[in-house]
C-alpha atoms as a PDB file:
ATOM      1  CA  UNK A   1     -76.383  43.311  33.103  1.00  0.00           C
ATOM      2  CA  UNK A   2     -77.509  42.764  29.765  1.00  0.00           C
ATOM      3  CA  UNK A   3     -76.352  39.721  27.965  1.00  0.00           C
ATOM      4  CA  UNK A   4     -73.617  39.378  24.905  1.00  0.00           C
ATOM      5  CA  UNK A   5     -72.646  37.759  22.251  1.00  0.00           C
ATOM      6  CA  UNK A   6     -68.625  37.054  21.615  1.00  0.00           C
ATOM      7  CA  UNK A   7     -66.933  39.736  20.019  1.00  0.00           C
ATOM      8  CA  UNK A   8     -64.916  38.837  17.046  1.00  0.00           C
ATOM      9  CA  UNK A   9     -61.126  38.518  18.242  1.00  0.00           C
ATOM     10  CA  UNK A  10     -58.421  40.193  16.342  1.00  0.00           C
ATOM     11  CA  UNK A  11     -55.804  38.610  14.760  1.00  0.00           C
ATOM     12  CA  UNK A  12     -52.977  39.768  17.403  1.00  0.00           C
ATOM     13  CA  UNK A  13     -51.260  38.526  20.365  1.00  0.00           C
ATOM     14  CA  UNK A  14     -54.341  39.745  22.871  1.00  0.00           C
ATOM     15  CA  UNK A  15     -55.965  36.602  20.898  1.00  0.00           C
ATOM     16  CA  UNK A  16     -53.647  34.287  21.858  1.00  0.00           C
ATOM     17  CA  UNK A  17     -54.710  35.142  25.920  1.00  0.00           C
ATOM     18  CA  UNK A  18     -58.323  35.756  25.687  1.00  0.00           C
ATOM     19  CA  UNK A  19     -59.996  32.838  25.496  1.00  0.00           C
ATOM     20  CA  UNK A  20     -61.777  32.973  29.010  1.00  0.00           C
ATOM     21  CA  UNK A  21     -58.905  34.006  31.098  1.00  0.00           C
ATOM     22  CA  UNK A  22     -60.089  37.228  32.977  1.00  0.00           C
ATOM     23  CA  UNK A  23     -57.776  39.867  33.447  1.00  0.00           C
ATOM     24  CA  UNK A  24     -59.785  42.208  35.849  1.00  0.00           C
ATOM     25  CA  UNK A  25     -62.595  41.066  38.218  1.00  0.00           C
ATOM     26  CA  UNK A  26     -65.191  43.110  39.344  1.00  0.00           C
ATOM     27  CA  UNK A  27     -67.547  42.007  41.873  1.00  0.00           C
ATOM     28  CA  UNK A  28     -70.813  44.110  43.848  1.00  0.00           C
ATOM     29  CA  UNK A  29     -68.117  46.624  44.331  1.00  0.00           C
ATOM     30  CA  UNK A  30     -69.186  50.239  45.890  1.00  0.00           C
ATOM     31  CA  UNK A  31     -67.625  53.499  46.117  1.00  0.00           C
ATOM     32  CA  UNK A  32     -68.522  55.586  48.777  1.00  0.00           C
ATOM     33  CA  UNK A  33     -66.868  59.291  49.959  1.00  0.00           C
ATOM     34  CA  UNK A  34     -67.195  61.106  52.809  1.00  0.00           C
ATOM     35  CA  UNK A  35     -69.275  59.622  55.642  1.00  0.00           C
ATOM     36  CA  UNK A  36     -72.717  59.845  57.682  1.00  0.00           C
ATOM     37  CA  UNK A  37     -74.587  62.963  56.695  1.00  0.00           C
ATOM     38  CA  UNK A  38     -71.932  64.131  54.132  1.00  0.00           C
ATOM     39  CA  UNK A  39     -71.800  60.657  51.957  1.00  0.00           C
ATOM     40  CA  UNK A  40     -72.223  60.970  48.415  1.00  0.00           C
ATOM     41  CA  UNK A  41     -71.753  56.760  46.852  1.00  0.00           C
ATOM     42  CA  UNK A  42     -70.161  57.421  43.579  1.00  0.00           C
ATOM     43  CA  UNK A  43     -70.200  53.692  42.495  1.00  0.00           C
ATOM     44  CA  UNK A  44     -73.390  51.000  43.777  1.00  0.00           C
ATOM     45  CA  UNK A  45     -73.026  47.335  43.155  1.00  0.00           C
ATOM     46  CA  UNK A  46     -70.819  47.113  40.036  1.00  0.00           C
ATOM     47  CA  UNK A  47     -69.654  43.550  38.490  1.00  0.00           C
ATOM     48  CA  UNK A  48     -67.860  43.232  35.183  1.00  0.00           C
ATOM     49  CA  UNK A  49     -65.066  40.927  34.133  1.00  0.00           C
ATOM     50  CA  UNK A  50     -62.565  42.685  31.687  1.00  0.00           C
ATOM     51  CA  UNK A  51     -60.889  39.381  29.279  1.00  0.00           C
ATOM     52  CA  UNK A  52     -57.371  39.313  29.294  1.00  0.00           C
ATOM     53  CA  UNK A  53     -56.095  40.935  25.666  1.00  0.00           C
ATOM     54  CA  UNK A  54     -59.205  42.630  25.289  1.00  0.00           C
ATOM     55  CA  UNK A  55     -59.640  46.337  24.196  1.00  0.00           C
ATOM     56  CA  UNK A  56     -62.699  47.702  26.712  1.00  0.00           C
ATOM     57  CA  UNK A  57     -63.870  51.489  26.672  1.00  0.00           C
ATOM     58  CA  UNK A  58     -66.163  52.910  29.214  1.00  0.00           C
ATOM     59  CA  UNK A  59     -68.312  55.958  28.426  1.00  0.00           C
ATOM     60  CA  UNK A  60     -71.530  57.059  30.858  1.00  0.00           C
ATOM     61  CA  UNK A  61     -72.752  60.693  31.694  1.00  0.00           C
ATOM     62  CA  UNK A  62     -70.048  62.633  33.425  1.00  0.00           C
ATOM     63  CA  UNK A  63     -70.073  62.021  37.325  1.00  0.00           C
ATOM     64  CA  UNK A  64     -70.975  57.907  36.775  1.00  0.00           C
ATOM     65  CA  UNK A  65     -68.161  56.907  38.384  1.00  0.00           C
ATOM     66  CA  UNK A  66     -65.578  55.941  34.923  1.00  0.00           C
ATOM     67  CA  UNK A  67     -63.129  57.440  36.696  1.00  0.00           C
ATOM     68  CA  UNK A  68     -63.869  56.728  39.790  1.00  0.00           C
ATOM     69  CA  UNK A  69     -63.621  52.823  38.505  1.00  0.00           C
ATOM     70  CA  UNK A  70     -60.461  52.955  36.648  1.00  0.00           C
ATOM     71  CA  UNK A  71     -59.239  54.266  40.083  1.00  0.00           C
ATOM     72  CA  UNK A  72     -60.195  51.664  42.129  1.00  0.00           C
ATOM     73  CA  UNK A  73     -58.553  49.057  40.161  1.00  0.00           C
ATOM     74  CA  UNK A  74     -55.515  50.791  40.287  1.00  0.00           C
ATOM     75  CA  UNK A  75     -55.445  51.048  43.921  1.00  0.00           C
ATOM     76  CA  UNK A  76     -55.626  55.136  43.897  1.00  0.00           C
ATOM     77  CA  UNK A  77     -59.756  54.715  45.344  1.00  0.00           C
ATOM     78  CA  UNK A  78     -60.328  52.345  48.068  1.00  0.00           C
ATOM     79  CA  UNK A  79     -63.605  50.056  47.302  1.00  0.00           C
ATOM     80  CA  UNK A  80     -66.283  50.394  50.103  1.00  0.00           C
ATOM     81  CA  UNK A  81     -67.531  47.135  49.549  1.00  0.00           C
ATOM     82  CA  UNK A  82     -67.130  44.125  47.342  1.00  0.00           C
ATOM     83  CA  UNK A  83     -64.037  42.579  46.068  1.00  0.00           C
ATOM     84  CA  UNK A  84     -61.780  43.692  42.792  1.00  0.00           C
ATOM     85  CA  UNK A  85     -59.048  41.194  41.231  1.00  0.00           C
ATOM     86  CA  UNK A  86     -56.593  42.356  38.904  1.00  0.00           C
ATOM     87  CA  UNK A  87     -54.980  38.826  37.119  1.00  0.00           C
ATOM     88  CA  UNK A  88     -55.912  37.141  40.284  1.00  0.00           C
ATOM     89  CA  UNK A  89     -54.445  39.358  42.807  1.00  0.00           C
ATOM     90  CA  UNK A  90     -55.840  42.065  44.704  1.00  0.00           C
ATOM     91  CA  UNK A  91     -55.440  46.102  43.603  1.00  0.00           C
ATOM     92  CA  UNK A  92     -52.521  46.378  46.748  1.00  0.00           C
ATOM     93  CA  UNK A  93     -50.590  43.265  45.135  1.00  0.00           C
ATOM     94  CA  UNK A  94     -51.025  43.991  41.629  1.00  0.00           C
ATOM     95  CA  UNK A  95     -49.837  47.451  41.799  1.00  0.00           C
ATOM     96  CA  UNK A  96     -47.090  46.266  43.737  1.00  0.00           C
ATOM     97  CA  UNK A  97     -46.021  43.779  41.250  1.00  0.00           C
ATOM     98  CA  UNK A  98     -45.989  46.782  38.511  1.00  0.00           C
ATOM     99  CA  UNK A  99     -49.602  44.661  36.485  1.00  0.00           C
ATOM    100  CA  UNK A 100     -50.411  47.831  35.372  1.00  0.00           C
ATOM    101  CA  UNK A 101     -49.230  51.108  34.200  1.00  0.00           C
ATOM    102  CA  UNK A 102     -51.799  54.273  34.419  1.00  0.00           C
ATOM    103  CA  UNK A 103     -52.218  56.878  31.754  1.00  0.00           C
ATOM    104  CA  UNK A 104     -54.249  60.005  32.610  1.00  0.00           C
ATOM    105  CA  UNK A 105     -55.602  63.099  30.251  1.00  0.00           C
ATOM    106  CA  UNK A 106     -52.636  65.193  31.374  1.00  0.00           C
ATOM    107  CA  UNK A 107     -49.067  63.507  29.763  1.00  0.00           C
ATOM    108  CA  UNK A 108     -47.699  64.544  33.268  1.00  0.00           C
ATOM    109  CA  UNK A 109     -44.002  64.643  31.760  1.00  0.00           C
ATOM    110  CA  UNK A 110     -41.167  66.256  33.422  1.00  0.00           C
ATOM    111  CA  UNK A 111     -40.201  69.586  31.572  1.00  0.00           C
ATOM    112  CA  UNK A 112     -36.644  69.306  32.102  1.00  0.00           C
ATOM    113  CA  UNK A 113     -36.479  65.329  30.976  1.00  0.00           C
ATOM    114  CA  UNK A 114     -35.967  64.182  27.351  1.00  0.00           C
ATOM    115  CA  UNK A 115     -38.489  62.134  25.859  1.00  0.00           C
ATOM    116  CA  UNK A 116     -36.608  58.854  26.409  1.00  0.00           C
ATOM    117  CA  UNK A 117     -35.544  60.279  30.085  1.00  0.00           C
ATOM    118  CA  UNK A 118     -39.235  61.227  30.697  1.00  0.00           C
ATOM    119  CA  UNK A 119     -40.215  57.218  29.474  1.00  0.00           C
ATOM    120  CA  UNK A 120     -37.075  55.792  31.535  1.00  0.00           C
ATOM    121  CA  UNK A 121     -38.663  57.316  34.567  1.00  0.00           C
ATOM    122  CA  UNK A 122     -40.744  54.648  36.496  1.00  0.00           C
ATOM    123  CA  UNK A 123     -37.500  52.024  35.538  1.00  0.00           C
ATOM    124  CA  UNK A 124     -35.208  54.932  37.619  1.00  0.00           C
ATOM    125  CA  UNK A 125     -37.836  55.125  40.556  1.00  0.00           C
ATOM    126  CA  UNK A 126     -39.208  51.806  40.506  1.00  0.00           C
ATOM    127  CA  UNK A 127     -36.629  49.574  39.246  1.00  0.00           C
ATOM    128  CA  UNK A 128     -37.121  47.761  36.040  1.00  0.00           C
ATOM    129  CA  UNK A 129     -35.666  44.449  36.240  1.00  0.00           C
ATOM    130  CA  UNK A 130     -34.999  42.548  33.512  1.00  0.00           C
ATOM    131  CA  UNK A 131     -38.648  42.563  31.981  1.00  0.00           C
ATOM    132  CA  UNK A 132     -38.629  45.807  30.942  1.00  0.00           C
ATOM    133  CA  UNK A 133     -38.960  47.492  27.481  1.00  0.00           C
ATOM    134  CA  UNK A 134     -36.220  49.296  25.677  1.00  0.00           C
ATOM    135  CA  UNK A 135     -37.252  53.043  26.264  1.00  0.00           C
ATOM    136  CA  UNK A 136     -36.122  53.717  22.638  1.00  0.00           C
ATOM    137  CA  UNK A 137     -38.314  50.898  20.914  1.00  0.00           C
ATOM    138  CA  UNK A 138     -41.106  52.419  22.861  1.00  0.00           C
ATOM    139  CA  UNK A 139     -40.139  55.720  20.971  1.00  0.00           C
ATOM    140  CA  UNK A 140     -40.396  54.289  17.650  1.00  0.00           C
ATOM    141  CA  UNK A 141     -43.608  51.792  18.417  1.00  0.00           C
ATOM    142  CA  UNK A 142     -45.782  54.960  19.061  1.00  0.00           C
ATOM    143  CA  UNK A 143     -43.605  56.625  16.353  1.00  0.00           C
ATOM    144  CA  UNK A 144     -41.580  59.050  18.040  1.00  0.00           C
ATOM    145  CA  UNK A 145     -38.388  57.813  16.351  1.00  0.00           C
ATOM    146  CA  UNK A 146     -35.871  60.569  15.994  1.00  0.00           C
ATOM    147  CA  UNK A 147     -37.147  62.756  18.937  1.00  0.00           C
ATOM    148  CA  UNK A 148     -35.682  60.864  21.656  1.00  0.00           C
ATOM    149  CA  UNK A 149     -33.855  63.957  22.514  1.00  0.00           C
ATOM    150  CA  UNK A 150     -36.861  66.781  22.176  1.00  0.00           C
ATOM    151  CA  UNK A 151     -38.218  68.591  25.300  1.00  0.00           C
ATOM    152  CA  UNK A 152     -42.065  68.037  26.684  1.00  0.00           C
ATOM    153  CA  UNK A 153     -42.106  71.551  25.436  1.00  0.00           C
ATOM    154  CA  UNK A 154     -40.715  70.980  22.108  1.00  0.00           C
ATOM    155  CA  UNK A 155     -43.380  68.332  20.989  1.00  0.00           C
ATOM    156  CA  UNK A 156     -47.534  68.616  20.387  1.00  0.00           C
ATOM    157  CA  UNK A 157     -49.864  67.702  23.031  1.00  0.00           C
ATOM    158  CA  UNK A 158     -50.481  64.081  21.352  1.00  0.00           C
ATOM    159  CA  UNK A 159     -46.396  63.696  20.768  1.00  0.00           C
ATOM    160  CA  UNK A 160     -46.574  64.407  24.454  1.00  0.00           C
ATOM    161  CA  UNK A 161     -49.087  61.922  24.722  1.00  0.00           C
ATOM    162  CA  UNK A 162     -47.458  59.215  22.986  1.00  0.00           C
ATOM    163  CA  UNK A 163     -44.921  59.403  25.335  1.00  0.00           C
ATOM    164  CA  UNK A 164     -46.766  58.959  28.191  1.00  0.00           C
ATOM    165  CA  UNK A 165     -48.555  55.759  26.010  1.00  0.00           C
ATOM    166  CA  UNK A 166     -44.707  54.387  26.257  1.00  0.00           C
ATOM    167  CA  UNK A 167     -43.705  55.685  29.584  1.00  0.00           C
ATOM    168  CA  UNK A 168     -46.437  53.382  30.756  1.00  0.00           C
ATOM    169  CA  UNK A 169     -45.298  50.294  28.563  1.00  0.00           C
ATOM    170  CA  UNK A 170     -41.869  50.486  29.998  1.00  0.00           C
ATOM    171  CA  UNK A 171     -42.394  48.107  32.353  1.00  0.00           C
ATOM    172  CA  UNK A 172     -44.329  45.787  30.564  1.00  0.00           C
ATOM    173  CA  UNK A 173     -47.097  46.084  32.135  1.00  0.00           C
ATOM    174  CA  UNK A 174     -50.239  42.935  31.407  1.00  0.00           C
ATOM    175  CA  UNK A 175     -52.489  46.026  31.910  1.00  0.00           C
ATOM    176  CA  UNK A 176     -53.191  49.616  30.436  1.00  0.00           C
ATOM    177  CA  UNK A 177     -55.266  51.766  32.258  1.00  0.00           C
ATOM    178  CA  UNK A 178     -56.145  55.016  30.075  1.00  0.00           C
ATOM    179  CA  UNK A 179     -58.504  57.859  31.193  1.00  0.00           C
ATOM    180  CA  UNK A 180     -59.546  60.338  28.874  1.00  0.00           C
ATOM    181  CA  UNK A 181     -55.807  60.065  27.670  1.00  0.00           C
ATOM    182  CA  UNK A 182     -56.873  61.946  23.878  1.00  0.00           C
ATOM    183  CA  UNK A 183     -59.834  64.112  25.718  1.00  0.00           C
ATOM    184  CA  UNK A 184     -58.196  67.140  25.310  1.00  0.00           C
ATOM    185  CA  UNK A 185     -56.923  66.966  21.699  1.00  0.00           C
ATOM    186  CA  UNK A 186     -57.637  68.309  18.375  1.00  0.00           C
ATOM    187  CA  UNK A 187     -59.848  65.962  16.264  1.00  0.00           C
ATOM    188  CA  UNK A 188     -57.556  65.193  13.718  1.00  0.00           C
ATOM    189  CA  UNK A 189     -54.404  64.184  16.196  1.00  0.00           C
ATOM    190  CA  UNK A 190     -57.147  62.079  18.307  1.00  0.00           C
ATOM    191  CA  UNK A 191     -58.196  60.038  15.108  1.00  0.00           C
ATOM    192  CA  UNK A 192     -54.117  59.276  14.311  1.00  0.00           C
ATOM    193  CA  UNK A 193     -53.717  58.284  18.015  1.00  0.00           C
ATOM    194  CA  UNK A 194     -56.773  55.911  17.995  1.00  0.00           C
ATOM    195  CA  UNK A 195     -55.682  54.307  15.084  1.00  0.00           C
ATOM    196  CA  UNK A 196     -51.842  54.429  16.438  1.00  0.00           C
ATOM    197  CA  UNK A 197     -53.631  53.011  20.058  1.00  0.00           C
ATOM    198  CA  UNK A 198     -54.955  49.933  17.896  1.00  0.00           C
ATOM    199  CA  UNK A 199     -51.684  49.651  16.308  1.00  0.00           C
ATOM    200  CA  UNK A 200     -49.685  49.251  19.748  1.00  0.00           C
ATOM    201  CA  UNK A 201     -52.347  47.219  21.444  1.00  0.00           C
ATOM    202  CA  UNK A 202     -52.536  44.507  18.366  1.00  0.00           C
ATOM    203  CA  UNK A 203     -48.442  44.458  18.685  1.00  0.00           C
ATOM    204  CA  UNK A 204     -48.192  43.941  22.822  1.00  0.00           C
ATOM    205  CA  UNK A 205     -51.213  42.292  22.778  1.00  0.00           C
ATOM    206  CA  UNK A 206     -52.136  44.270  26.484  1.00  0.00           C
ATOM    207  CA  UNK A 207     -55.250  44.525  28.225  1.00  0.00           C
ATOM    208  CA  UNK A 208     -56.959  48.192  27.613  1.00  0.00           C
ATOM    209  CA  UNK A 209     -59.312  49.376  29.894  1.00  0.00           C
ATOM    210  CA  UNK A 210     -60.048  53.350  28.085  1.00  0.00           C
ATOM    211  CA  UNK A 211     -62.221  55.996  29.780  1.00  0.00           C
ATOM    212  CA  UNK A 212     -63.853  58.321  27.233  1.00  0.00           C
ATOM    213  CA  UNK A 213     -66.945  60.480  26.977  1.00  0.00           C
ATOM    214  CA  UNK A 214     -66.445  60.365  22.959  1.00  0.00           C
ATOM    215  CA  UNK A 215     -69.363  57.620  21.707  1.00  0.00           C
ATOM    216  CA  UNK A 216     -67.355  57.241  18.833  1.00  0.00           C
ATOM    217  CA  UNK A 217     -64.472  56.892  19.833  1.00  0.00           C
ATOM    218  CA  UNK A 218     -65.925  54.090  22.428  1.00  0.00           C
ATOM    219  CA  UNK A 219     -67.219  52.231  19.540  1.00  0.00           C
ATOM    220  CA  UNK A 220     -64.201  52.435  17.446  1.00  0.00           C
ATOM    221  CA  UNK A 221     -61.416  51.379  19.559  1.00  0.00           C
ATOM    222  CA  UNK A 222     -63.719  49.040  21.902  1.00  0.00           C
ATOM    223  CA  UNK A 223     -63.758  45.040  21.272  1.00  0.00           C
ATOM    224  CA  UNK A 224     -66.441  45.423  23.905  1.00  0.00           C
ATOM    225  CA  UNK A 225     -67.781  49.195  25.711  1.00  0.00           C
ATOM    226  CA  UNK A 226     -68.755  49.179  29.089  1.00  0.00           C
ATOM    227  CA  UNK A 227     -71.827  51.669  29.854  1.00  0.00           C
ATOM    228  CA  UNK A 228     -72.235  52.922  33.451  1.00  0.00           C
ATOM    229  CA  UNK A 229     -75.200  54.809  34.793  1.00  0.00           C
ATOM    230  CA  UNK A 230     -75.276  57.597  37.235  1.00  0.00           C
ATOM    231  CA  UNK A 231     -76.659  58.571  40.208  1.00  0.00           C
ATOM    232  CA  UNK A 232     -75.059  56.462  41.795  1.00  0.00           C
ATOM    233  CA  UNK A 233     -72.433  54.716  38.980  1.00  0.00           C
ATOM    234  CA  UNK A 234     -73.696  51.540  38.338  1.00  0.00           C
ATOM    235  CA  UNK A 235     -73.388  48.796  34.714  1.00  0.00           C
ATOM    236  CA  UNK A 236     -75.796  49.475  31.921  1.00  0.00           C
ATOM    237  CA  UNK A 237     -74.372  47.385  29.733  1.00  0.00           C
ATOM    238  CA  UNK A 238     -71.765  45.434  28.534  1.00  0.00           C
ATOM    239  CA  UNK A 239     -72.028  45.892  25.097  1.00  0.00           C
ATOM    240  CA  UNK A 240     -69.832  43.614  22.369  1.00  0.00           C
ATOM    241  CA  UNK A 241     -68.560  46.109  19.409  1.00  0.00           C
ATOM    242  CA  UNK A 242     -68.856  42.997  16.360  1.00  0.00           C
ATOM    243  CA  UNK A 243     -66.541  44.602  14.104  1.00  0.00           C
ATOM    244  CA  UNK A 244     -63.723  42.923  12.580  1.00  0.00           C
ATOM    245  CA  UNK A 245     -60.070  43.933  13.005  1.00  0.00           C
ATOM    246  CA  UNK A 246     -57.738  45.552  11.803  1.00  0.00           C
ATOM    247  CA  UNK A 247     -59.850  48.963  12.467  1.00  0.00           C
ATOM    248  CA  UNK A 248     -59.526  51.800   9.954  1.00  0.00           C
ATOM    249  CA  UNK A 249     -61.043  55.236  10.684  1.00  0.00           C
ATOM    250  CA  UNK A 250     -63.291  54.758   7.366  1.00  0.00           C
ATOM    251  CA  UNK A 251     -65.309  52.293   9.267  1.00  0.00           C
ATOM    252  CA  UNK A 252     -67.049  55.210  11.117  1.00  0.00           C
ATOM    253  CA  UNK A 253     -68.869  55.647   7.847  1.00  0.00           C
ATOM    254  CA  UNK A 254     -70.554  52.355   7.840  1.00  0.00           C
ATOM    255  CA  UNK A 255     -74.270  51.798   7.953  1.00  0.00           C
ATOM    256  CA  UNK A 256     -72.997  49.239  10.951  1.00  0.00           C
ATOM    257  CA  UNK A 257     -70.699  52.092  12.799  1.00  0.00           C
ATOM    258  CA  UNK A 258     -73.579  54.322  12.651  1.00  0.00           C
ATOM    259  CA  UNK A 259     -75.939  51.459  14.482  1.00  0.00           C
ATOM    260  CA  UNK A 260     -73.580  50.847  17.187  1.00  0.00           C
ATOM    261  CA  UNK A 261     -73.237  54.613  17.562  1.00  0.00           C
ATOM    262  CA  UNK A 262     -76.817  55.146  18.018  1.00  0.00           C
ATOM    263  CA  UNK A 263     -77.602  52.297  20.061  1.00  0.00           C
ATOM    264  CA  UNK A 264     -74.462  53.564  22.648  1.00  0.00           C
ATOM    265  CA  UNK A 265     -76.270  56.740  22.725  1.00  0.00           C
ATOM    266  CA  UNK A 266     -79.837  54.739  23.092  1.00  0.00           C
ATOM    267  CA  UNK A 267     -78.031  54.067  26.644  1.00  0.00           C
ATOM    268  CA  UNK A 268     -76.783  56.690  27.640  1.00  0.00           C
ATOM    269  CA  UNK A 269     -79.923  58.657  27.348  1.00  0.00           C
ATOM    270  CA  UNK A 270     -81.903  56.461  29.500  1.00  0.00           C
ATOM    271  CA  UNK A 271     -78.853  56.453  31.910  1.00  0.00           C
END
C-alpha cells in the first residue's frame, strides 16, 4: 500500500476523534464465494484502517469488491480469512450494538410510511434507547423540514434519499456506511446532496465510509479515497485528498481538483 501524508482535518467534531483512534480495522482479509471448482475470490489480502471522524470514499473498476467490502464490515458478507474490527469489536458485536447504520443506492422506504414514520423505523424494530436522535431534527438536518408528513411517493428520488441519510442517523450510529447512495441521481440533485453529505458529516462528526464509481465525486467528498483493484479486489492505494474544509462544489474547478482527479484515474487505469 502506497504511503501518505496526513490529510488536513476539518474544523468539525470528526476532528475532535481522529487523532489516531481507528474506527474500522482491516487486516489480510479475503472474500471468497462459492467453493472448490465453482470459487470465484472477490476480495485477496486487503488491510486498511479507516480513522475515526474521517470522510473515506472507495472507487475501483466495477466487480473489485467496494461492495463486497462495505458488506463485510457490516456483517451482511462473511470474511474468508483475516480479521475485521469495527471500534474494536468484531462485525457480529458491532452490528449488534447498532455502531453502524447502512445506506444503500435504493432509499428502500416503506410506501405507506411518512417520512418521519419511514426514519422512526429501526427505533420501532430495534429499539432506540435513550441515545437516539429526534426523527424530526433528522428531517430538518438533511433539510426535509416541513415534509415530515409527505409519502415516499410524494418526494424526488434524492428527498427520498435524504431520508434514508436520517433513517440511518436515528440511532446514532459512530459509523455510516453508504454505497452508491447518489448513483442513480440526476447531476444537479447529486452535487446538492454531496455538499448537504459534507454538511451533516461536519455537524455529527460520524465516520463515512462512501462507495462510488464517480472519480469526482471520490475526490470531493473524500478526506482520504481508498482505490481497490480487481481481479481479485485488492488496495491500490490509500490516497490522502489535501484539500481544506469547508468543501464547496467550485473547488472542482481548481488546477488542484483537476490533479487529484487525474491522478485517481492514473489508478484506476492500471487497476
Amino acid at each position: 500500500m502506497a504511503a501518505t501524508v496526513l490529510a488536513k482535518v476539518p474544523a468539525s467534531p470528526a476532528a475532535a476523534h481522529a487523532m489516531g483512534a481507528v474506527a474500522v480495522s482491516v487486516r489480510g482479509v479475503d472474500v471468497v464465494f462459492g467453493g472448490d471448482k465453482t470459487a470465484v475470490t472477490a476480495l485477496a489480502g486487503v488491510s486498511v484502517d479507516i480513522p475515526v471522524g474521517s470522510l473515506v470514499t472507495m472507487i475501483g473498476p466495477s466487480g473489485c469488491g467496494k461492495s463486497t467490502l462495505l458488506r463485510t464490515i457490516a456483517d451482511l458478507v462473511p470474511a474468508s480469512a483475516g480479521e475485521i474490527t469495527v471500534l474494536g469489536r468484531s462485525p457480529q458485536e458491532a452490528r449488534r450494538e447498532r455502531n453502524f447504520s447502512f445506506v444503500f443506492q435504493d432509499a428502500t422506504l416503506l410506501p405507506w410510511r411518512s417520512a418521519i414514520d419511514n426514519v422512526r423505523l429501526p427505533l420501532e424494530v430495534g429499539g432506540g434507547g435513550s441515545a437516539h436522535a429526534e426523527p424530526a431534527e433528522l428531517l430538518k438536518l438533511v433539510g426535509l423540514a416541513g415534509r415530515e408528513r409527505a409519502l415516499p411517493a410524494e418526494l424526488s428520488g434524492g428527498m427520498r434519499q435524504r431520508v434514508a441519510i436520517a433513517r440511518a442517523l436515528v440511532s446514532r450510529p459512530k459509523i455510516l456506511l453508504m454505497d452508491e447512495p447518489f448513483g442513480a441521481l440526476d447531476e444537479i440533485t447529486r452535487d446538492k446532496l454531496n455538499e448537504e453529505l459534507l454538511r451533516i458529516w461536519q455537524e455529527t462528526g460520524t465516520t463515512i465510509m462512501f462507495v462510488t464509481h464517480s472519480i469526482p465525486e471520490a475526490a470531493f467528498l473524500g478526506q482520504h479515497v481508498l482505490v481497490l483493484a480487481s481481479h481479485p479486489g485488492r488496495v491500490k492505494e490509500f490516497m490522502t485528498i489535501d484539500l481544506p474544509y469547508p468543501r464547496r462544489l467550485a473547488v472542482r474547478d481548481t488546477l488542484e481538483f483537476v490533479r487529484i482527479t487525474a491522478r485517481l484515474r492514473q489508478l484506476l487505469e492500471e487497476c
